[in-house]
N, C-alpha and C. Protein backbone atom coordinates (compact mmCIF):
# COMPACT_ATOMS: atom_id res chain seq x y z
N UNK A 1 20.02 1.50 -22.52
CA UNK A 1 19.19 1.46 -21.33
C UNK A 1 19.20 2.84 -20.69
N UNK A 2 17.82 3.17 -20.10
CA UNK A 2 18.30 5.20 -19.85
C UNK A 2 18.22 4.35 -18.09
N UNK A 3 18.58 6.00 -17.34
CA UNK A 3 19.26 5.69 -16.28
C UNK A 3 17.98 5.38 -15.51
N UNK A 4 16.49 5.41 -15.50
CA UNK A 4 15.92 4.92 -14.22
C UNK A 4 15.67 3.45 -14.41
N UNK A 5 15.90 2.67 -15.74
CA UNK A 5 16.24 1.23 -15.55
C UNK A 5 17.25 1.13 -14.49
N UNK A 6 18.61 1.93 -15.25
CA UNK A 6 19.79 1.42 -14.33
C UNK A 6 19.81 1.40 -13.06
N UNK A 7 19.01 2.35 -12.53
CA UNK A 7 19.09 2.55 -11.26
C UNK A 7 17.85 1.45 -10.58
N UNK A 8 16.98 1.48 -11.23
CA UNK A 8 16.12 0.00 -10.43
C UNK A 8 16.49 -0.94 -10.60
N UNK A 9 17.98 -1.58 -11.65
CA UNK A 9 18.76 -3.04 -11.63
C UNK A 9 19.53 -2.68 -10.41
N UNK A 10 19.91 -1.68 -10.26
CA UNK A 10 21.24 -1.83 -9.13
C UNK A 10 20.82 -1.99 -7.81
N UNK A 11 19.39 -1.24 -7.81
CA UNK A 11 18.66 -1.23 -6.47
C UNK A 11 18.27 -2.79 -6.20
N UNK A 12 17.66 -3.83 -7.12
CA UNK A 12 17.59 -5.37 -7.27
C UNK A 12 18.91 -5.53 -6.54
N UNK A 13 20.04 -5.77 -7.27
CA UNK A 13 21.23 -6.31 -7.26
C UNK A 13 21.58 -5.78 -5.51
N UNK A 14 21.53 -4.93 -4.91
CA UNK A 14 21.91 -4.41 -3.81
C UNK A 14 20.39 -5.22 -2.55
N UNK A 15 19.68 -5.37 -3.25
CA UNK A 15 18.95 -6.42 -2.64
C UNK A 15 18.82 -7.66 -2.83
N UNK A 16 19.26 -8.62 -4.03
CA UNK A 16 19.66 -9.67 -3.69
C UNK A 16 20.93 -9.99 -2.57
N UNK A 17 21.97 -9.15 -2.99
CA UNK A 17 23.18 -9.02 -2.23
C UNK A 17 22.57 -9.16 -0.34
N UNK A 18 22.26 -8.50 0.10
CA UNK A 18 21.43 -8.77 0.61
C UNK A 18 20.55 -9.58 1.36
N UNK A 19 19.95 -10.08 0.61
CA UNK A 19 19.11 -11.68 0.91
C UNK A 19 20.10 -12.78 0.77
N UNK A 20 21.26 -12.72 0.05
CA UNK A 20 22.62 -14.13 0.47
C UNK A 20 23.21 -13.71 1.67
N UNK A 21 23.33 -12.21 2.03
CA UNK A 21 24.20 -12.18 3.18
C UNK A 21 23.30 -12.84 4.35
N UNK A 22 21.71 -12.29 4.56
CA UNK A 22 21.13 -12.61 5.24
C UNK A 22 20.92 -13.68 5.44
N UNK A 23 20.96 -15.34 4.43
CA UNK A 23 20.70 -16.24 3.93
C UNK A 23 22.37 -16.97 4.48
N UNK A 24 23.24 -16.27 4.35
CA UNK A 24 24.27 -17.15 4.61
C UNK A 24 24.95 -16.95 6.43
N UNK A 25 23.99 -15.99 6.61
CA UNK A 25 24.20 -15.70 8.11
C UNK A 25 23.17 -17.00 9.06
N UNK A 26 22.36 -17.52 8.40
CA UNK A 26 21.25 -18.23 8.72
C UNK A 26 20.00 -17.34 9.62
N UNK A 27 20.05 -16.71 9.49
CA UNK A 27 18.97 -16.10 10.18
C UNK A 27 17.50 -16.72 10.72
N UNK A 28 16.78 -16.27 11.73
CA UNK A 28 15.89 -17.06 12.11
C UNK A 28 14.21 -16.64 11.38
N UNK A 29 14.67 -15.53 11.03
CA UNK A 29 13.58 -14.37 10.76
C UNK A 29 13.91 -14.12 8.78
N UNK A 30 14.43 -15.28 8.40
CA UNK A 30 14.98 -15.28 6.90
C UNK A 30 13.37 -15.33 5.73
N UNK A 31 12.15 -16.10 6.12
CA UNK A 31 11.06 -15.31 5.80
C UNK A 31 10.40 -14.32 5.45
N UNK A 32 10.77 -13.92 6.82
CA UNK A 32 10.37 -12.33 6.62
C UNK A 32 10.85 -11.54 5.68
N UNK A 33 12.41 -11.73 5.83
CA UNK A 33 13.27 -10.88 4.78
C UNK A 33 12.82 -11.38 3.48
N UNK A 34 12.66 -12.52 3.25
CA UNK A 34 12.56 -13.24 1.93
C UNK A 34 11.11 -12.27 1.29
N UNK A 35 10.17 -12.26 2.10
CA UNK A 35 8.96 -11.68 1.59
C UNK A 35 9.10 -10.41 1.22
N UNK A 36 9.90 -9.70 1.99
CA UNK A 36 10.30 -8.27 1.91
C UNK A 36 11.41 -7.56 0.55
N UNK A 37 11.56 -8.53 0.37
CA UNK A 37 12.70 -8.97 -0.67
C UNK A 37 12.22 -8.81 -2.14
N UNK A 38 10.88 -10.42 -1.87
CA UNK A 38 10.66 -10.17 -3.59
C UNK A 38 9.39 -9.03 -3.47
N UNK A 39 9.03 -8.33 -2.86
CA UNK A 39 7.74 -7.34 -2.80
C UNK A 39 8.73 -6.64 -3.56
N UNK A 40 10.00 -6.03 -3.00
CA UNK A 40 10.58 -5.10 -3.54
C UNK A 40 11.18 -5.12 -5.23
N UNK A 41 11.81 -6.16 -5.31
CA UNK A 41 11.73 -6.14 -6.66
C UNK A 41 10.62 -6.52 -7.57
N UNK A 42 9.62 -7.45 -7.25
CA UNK A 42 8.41 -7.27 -7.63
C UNK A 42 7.82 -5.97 -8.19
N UNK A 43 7.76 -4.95 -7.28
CA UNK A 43 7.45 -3.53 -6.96
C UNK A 43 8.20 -2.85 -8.13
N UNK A 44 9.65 -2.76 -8.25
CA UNK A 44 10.90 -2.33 -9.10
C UNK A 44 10.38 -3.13 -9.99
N UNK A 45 10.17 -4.07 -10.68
CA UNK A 45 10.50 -4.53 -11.69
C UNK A 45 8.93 -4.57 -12.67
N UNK A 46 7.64 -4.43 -11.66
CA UNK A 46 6.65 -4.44 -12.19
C UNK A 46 5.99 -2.62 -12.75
N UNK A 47 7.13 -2.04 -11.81
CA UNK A 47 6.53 -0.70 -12.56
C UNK A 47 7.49 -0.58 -13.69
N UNK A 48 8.56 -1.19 -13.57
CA UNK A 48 9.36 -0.73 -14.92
C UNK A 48 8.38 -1.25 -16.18
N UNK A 49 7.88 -2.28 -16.01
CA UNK A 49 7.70 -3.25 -17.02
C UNK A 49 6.03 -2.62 -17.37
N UNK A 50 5.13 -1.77 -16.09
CA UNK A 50 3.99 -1.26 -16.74
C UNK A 50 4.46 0.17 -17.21
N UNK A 51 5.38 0.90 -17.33
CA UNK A 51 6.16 2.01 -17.51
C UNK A 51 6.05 1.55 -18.87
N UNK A 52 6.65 0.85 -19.28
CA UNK A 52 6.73 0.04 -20.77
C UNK A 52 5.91 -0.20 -21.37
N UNK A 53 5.24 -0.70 -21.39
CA UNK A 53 4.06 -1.49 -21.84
C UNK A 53 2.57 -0.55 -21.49
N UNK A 54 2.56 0.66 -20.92
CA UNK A 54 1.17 1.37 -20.81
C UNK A 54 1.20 1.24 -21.78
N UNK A 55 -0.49 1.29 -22.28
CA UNK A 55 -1.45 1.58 -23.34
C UNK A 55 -3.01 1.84 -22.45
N UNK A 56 -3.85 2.63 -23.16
CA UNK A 56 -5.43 3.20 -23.08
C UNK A 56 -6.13 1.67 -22.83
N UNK A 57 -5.88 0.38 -23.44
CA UNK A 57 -6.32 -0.90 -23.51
C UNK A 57 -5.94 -1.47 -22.26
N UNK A 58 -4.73 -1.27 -21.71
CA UNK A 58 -4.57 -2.27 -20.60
C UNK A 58 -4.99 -1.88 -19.27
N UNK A 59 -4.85 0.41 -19.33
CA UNK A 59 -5.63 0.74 -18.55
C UNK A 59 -7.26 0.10 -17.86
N UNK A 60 -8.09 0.01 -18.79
CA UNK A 60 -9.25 -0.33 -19.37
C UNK A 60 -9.62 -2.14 -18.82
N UNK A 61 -8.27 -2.84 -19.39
CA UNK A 61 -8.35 -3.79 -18.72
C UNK A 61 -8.43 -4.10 -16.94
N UNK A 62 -6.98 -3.40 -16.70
CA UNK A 62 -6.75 -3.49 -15.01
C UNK A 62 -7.75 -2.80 -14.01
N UNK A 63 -8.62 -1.75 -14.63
CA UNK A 63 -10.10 -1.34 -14.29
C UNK A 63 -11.14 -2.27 -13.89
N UNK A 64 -11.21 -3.16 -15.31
CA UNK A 64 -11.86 -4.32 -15.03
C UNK A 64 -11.69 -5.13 -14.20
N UNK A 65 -10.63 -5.55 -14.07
CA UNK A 65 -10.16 -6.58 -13.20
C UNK A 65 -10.41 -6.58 -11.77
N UNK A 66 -9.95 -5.07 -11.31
CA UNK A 66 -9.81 -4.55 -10.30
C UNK A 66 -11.22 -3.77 -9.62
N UNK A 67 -12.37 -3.62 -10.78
CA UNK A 67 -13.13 -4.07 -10.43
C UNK A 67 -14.22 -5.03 -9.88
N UNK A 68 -13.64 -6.42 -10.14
CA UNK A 68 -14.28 -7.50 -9.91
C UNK A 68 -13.82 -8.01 -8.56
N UNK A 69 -12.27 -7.58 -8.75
CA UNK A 69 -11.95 -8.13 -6.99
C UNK A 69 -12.58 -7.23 -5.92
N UNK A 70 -12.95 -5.70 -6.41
CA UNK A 70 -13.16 -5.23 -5.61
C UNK A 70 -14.74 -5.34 -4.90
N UNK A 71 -15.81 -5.99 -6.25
CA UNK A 71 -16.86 -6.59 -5.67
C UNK A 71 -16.49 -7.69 -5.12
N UNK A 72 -16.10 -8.29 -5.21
CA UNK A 72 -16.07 -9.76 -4.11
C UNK A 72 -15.15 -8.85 -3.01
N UNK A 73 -14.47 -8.37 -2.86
CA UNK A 73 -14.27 -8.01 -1.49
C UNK A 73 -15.28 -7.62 -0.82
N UNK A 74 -16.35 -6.31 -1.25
CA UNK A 74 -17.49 -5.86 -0.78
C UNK A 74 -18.26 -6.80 -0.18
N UNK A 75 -18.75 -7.88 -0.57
CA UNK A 75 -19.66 -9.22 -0.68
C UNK A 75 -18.85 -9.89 0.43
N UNK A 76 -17.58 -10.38 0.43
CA UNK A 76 -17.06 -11.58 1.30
C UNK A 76 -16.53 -10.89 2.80
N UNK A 77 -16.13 -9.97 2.74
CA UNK A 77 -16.05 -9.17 3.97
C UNK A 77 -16.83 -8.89 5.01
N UNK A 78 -18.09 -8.50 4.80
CA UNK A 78 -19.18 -8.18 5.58
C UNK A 78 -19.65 -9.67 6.09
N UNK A 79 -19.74 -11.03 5.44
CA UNK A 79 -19.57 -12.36 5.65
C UNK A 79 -18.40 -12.69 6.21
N UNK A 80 -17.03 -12.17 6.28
CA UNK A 80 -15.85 -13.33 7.21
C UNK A 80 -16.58 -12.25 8.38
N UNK A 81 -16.89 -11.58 8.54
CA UNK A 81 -16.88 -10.54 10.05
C UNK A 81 -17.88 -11.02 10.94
N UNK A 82 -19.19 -11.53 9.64
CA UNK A 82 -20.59 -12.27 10.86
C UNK A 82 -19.69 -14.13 10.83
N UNK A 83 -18.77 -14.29 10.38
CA UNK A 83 -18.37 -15.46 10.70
C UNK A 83 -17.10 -15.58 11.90
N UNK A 84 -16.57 -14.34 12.14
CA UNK A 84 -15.91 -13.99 13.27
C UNK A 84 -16.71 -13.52 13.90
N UNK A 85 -17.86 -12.84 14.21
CA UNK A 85 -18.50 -12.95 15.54
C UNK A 85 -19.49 -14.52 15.71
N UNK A 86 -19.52 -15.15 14.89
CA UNK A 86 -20.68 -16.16 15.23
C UNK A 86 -19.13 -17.44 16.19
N UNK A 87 -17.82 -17.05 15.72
CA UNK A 87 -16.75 -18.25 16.49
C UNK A 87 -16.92 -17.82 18.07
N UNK A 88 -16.95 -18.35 18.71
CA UNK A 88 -17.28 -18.55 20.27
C UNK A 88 -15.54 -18.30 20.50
N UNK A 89 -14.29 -18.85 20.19
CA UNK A 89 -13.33 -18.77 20.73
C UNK A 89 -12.81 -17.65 19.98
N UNK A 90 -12.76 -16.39 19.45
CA UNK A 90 -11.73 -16.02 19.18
C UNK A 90 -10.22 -15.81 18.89
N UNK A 91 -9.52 -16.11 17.99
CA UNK A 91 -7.87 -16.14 18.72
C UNK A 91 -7.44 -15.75 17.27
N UNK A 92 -5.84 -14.69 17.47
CA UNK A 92 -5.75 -14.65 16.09
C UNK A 92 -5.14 -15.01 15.31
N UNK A 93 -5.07 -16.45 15.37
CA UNK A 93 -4.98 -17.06 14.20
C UNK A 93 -6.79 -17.36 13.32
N UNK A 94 -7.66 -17.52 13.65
CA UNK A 94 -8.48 -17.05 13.55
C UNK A 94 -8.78 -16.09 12.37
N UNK A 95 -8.58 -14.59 13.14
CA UNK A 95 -8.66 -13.74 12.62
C UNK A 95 -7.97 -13.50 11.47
N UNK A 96 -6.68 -13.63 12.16
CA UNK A 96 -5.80 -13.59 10.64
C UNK A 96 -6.78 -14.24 9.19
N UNK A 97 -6.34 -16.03 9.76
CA UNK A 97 -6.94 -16.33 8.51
C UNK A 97 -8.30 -15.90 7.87
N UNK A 98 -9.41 -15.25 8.68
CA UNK A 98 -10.54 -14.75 7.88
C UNK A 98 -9.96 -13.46 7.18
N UNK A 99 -9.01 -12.88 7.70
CA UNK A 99 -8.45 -11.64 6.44
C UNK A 99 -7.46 -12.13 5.50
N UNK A 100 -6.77 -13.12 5.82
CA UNK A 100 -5.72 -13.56 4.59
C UNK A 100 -6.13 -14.39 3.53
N UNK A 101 -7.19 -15.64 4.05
CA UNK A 101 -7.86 -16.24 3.21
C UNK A 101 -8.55 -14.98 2.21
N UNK A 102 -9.72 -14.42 2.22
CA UNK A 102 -10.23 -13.10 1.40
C UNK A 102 -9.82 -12.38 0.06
N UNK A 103 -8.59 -12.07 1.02
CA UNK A 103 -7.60 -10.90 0.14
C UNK A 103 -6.56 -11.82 -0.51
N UNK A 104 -6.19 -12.97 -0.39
CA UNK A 104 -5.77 -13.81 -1.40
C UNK A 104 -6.51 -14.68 -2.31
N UNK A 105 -7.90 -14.75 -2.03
CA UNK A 105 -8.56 -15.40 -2.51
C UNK A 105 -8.92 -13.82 -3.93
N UNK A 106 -9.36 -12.53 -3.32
CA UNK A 106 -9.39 -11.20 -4.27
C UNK A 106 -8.03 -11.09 -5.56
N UNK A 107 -6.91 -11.25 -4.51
CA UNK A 107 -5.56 -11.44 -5.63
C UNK A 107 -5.82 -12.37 -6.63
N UNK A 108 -6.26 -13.52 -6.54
CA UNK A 108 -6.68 -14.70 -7.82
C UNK A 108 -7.29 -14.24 -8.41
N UNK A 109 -8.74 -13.60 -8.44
CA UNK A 109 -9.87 -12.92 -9.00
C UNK A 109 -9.64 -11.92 -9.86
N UNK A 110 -8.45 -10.88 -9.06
CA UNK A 110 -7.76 -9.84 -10.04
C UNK A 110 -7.18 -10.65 -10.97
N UNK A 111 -6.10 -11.37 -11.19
CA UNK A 111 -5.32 -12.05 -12.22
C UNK A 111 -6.20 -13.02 -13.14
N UNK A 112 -6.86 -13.32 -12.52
CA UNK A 112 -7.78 -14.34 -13.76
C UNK A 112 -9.03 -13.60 -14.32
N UNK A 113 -9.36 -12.35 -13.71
CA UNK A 113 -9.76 -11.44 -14.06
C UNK A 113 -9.14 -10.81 -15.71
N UNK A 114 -7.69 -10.50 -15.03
CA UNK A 114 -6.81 -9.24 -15.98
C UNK A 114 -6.70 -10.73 -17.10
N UNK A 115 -6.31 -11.93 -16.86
CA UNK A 115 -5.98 -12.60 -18.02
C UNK A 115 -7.38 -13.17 -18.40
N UNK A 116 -8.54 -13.18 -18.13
CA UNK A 116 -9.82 -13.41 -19.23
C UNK A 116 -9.70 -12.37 -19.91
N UNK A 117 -9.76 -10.91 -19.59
CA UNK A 117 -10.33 -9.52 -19.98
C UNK A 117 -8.78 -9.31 -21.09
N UNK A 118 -7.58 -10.08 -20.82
CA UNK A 118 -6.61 -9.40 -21.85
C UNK A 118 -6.77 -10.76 -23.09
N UNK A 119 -7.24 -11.71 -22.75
CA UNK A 119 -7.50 -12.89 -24.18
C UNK A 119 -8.64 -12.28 -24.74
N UNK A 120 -9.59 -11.54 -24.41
CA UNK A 120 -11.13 -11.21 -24.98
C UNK A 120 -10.86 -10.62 -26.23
């Protein structure tokens, strides 16, 4: 194993460590951390693993993909915004959800995107 694996397992391991201390403290705000948590090794563990695995093909693929979410963002955006001014009450929960619904609905689009375009 060369050393910038080693060093992104230990960086994991020093963040799970971590999320039990925080976890066994009970914390009220243990969510938050939790989210913050797997982004990070997510983050660590997904560049190791495209570090690995580049190729000219998958480039090519994640282009694609990332093109398609990025038209439906274009398209659904300019629509949640005339659907936040047409709500009479404003509030942001509201708001939130017209940006979280979107951009998670774009995240699906990318992945079923990248996995049609990598079975083709």
């Amino acid at each position: 194993m060369n050393r910038g694996i080693k060093t992104a397992l230990s960086v994991v391991a020093v963040v799970v460590i971590v999320f039990v201390f925080v976890w066994v403290l009970g914390l009220a705000s243990l969510g938050s951390y939790a989210g913050a948590i797997g982004g990070m090794v997510g983050g660590v563990l997904g560049v190791t693993y495209l570090r690995r695995f580049h190729d000219e093909r998958f480039t090519q693929i994640m282009n694609l993909a990332a093109r398609n979410a990025f038209v439906f963002l274009v398209i659904i955006l300019p629509m949640s915004s005339v659907v936040l001014i047409q709500v009479e009450e404003v509030t942001l929960q509201i708001t939130a959800g017209l940006i979280f619904v979107p951009w998670i609905a774009s995240l699906g689009i990318l992945y079923l995107s990248l996995f049609y375009y990598y079975r083709k």
